[in-house]
Each structure stands twice: as structure tokens, then as C-alpha cells.
C-alpha atoms as a PDB file:
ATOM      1  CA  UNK A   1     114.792  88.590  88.913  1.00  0.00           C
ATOM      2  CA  UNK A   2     114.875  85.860  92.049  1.00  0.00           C
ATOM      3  CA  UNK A   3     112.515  88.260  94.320  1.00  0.00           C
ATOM      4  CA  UNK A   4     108.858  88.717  95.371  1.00  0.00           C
ATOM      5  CA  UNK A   5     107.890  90.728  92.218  1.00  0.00           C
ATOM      6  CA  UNK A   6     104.268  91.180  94.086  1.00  0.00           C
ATOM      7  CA  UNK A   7     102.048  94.179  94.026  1.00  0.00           C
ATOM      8  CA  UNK A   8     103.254  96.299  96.968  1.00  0.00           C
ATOM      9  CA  UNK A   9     107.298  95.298  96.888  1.00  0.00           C
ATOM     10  CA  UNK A  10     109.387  98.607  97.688  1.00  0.00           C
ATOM     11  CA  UNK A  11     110.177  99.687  93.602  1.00  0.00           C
ATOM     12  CA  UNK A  12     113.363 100.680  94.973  1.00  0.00           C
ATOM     13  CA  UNK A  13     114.782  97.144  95.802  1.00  0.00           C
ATOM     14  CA  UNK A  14     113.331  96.579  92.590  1.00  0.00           C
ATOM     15  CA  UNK A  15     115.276  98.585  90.753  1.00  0.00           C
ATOM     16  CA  UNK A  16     118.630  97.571  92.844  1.00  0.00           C
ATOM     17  CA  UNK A  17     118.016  94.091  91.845  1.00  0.00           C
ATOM     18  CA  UNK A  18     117.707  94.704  88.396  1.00  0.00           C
ATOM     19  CA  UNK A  19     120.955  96.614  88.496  1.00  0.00           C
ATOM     20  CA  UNK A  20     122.755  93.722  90.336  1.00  0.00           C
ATOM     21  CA  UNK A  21     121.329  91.449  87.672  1.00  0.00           C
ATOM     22  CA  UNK A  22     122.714  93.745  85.012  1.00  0.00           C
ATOM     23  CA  UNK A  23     126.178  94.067  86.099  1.00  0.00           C
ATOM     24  CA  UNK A  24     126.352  90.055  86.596  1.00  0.00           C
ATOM     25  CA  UNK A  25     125.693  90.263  82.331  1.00  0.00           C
ATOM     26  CA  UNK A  26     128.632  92.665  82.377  1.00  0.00           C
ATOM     27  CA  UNK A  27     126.252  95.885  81.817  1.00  0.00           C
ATOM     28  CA  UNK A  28     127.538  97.883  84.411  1.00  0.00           C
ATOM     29  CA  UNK A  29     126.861 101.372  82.600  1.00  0.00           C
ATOM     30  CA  UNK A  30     126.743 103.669  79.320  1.00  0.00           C
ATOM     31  CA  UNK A  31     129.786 102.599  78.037  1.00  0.00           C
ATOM     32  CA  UNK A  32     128.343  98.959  77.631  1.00  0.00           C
ATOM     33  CA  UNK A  33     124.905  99.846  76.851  1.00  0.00           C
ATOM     34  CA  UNK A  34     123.710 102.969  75.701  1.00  0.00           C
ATOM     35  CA  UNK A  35     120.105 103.009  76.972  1.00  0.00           C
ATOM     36  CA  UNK A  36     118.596 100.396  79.210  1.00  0.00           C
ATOM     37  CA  UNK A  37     114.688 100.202  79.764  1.00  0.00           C
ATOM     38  CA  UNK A  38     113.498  99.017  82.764  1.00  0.00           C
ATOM     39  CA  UNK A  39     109.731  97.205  83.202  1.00  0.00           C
ATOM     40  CA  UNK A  40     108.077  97.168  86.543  1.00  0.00           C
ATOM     41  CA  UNK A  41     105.039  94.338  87.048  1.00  0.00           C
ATOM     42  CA  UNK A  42     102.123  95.774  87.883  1.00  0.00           C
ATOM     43  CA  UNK A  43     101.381  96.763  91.212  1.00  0.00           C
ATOM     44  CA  UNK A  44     105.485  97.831  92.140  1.00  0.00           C
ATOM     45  CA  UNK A  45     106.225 101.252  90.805  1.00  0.00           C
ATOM     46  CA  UNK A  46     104.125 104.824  92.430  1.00  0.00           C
ATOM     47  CA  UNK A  47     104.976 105.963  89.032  1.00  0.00           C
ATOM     48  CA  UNK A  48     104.209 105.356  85.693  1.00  0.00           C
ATOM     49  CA  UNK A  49     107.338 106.094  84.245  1.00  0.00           C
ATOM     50  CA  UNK A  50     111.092 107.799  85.747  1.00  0.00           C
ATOM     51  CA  UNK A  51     114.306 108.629  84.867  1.00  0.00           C
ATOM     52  CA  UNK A  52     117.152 110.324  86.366  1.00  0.00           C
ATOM     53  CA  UNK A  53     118.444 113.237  84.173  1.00  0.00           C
ATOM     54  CA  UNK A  54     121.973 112.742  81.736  1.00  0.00           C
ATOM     55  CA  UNK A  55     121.814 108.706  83.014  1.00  0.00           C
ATOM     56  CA  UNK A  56     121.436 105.575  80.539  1.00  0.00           C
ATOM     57  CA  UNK A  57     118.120 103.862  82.552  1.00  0.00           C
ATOM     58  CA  UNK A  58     114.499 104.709  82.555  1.00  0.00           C
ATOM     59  CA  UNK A  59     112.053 102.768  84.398  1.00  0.00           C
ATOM     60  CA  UNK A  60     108.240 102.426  83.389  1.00  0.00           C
ATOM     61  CA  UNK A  61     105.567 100.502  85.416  1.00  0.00           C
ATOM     62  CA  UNK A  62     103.224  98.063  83.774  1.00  0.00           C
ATOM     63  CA  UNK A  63     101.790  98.668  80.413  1.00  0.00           C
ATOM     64  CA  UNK A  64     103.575 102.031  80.282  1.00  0.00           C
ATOM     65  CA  UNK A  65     106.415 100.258  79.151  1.00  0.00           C
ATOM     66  CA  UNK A  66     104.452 100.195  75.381  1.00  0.00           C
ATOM     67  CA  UNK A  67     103.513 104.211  75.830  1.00  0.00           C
ATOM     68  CA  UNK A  68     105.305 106.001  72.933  1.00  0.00           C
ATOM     69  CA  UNK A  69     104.571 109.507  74.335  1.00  0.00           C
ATOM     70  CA  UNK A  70     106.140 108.028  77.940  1.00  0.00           C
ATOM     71  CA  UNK A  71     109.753 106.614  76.279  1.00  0.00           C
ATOM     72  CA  UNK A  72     110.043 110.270  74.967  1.00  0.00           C
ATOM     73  CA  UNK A  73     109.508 111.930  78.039  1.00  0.00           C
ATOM     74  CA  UNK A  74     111.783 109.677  80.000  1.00  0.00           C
ATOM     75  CA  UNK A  75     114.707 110.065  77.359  1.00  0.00           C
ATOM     76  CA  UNK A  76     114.155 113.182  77.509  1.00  0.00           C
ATOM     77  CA  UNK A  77     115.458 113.377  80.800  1.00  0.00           C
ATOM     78  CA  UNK A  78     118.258 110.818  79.867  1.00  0.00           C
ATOM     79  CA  UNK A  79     119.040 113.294  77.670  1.00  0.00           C
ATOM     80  CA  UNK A  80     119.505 116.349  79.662  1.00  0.00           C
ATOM     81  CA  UNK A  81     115.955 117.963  79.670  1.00  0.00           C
ATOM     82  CA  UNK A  82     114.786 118.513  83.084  1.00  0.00           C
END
């Protein structure tokens, strides 16, 4: 992404940017991709991991990213569990 990736950045424009970015490769939602992880830099992301329930994203800060246990829970909720 072309933005201050720093340690305190709101994770929110973050994640905005990284959507923009994605719909300028033509992945606008589930019927182009069906899942689409997301990787914060350390330092961006309160959380260590997110995702919004029945969606095609999840988002995971830092080294979460390579957490088994933490892509299950998140699809999870991409999958309906709540």
C-alpha cells in the first residue's frame, strides 16, 4: 500500500486502503475471490485477528497472520459462527 504503514496508523484506514487496492486488481468481492486474508504490520491493528461474520475478509495483525488456531477462528466467523 502507498501509506504510512507505521506503528500507531488508525487500522481502519488501513483496512480501506487495502480494499481500494483490491478493487483496482478487479477483487471487488466473493464472487471474484472467495476468501481474502488481510496482514497488518506490526504496531497497526488493537487486535490480533477480526472478521466480520458471513463476509469473504479476515484481518490478522503481525505474526498472527501464521497462527493456525487464529485463521480458524476468523473463518469461523466468515462462515456464519458468531
Amino acid at each position: 500500500l502507498d501509506m504510512d504503514l507505521s506503528p500507531g496508523v488508525d487500522y481502519n484506514a488501513v483496512q480501506t486502503a487495502a480494499f481500494a487496492k483490491l478493487n483496482a486488481l478487479g477483487l471487488r468481492d466473493a464472487a471474484t475471490a472467495d476468501y481474502v486474508m488481510f496482514l497488518f504490520p506490526p504496531g497497526i491493528s488493537p487486535y490480533i485477528a477480526y472478521a466480520y461474520i458471513n463476509w469473504w475478509a479476515s484481518f490478522y495483525s503481525d505474526t498472527w497472520g501464521g497462527s493456525v488456531s487464529a485463521h480458524m477462528h476468523e473463518v469461523g466467523h466468515n462462515f456464519g459462527l458468531a
